[in-house]
N, C-alpha and C. Protein backbone atom coordinates (compact mmCIF):
# COMPACT_ATOMS: atom_id res chain seq x y z
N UNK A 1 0.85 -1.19 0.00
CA UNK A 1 0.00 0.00 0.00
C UNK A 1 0.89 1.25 0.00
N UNK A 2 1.33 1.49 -1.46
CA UNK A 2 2.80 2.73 -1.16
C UNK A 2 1.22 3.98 -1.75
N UNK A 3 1.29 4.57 -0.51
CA UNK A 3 0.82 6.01 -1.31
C UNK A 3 2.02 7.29 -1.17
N UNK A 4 1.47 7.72 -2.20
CA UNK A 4 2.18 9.05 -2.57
C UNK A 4 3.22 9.73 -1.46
N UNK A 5 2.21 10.09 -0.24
CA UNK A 5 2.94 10.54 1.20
C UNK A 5 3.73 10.13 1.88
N UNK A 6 3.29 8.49 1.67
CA UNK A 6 4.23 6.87 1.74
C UNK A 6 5.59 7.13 1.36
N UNK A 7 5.40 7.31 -0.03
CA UNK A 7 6.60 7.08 -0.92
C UNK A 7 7.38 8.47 -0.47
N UNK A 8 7.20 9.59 -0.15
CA UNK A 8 7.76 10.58 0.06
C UNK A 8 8.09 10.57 1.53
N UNK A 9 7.51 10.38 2.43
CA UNK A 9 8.35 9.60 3.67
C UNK A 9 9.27 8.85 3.60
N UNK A 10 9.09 7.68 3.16
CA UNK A 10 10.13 6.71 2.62
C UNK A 10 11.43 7.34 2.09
N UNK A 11 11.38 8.29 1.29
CA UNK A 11 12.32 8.83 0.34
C UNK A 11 13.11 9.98 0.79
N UNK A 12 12.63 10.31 2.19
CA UNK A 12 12.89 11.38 3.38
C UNK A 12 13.62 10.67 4.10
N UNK A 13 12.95 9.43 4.70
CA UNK A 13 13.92 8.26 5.67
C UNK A 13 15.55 8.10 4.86
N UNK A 14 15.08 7.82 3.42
CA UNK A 14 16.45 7.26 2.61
C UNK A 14 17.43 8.57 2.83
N UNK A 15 17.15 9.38 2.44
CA UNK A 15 18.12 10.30 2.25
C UNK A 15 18.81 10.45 3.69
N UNK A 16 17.69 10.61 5.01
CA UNK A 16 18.38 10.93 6.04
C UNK A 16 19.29 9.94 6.45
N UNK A 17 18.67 8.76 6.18
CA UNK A 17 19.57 7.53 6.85
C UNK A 17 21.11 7.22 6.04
N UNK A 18 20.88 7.51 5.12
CA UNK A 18 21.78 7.41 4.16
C UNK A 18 22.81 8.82 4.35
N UNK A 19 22.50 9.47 4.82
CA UNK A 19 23.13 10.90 5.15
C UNK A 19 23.67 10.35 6.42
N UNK A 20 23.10 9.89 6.99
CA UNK A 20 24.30 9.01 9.11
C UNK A 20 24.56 8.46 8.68
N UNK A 21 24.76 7.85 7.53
CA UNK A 21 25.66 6.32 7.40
C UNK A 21 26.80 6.99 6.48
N UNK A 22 26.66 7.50 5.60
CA UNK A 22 27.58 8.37 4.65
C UNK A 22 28.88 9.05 5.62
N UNK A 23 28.07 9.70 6.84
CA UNK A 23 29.06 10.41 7.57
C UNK A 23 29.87 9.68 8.77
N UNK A 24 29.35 8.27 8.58
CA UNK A 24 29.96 7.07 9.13
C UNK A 24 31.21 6.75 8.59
N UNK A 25 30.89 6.16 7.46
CA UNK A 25 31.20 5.65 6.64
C UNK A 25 32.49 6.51 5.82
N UNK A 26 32.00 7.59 5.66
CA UNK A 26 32.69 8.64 5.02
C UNK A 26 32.97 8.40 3.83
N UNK A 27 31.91 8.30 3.14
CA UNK A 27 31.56 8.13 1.42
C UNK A 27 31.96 9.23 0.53
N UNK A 28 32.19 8.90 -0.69
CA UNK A 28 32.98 9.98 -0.92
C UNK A 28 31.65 10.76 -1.89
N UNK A 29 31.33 12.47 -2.32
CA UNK A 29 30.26 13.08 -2.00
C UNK A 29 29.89 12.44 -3.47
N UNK A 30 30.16 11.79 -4.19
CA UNK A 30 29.87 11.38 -5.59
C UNK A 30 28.76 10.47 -5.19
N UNK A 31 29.22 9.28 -4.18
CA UNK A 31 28.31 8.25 -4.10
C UNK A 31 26.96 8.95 -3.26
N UNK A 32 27.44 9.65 -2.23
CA UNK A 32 26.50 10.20 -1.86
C UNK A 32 25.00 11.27 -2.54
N UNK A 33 25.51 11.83 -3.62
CA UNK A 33 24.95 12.13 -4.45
C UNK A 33 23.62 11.45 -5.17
N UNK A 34 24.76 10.17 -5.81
CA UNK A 34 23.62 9.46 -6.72
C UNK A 34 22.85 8.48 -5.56
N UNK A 35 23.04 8.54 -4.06
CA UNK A 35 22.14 8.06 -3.27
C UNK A 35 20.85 9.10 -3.40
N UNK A 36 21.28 10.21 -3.28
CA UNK A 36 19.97 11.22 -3.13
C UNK A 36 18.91 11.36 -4.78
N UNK A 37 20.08 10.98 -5.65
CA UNK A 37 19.06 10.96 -6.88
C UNK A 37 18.71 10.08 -7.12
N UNK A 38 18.58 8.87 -6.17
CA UNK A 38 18.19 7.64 -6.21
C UNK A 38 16.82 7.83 -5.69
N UNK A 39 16.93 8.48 -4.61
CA UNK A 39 15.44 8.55 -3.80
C UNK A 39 14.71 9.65 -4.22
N UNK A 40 15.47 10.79 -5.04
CA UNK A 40 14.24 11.60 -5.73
C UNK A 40 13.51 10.34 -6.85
N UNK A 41 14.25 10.09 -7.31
CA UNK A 41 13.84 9.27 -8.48
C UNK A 41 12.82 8.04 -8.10
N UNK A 42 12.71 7.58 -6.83
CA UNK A 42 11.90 7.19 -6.15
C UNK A 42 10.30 8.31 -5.82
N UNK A 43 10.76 9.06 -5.55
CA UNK A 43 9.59 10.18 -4.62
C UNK A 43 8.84 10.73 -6.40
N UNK A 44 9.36 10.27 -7.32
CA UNK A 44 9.17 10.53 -8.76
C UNK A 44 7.90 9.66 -9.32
């Protein structure tokens, strides 16, 4: 049951979580990037 608000929550979670793990991790800002245009492209 993905609705719209769903999917844009979801795609809010990704980025943030993916943003603490990045600065964990210490990803370099390229990968981090195509994480975030991963989840627009999701919220799409």
């Amino acid at each position: 049951m993905a609705c719209p608000p769903c999917r844009a929550f979801l795609s809010a979670y990704l980025i943030i979580s993916s943003g603490f793990y990045a600065s964990i991790l210490r990803w370099d800002e390229a990968i981090f990037a195509q994480v975030i245009d991963f989840s627009l492209w999701i919220l799409v």
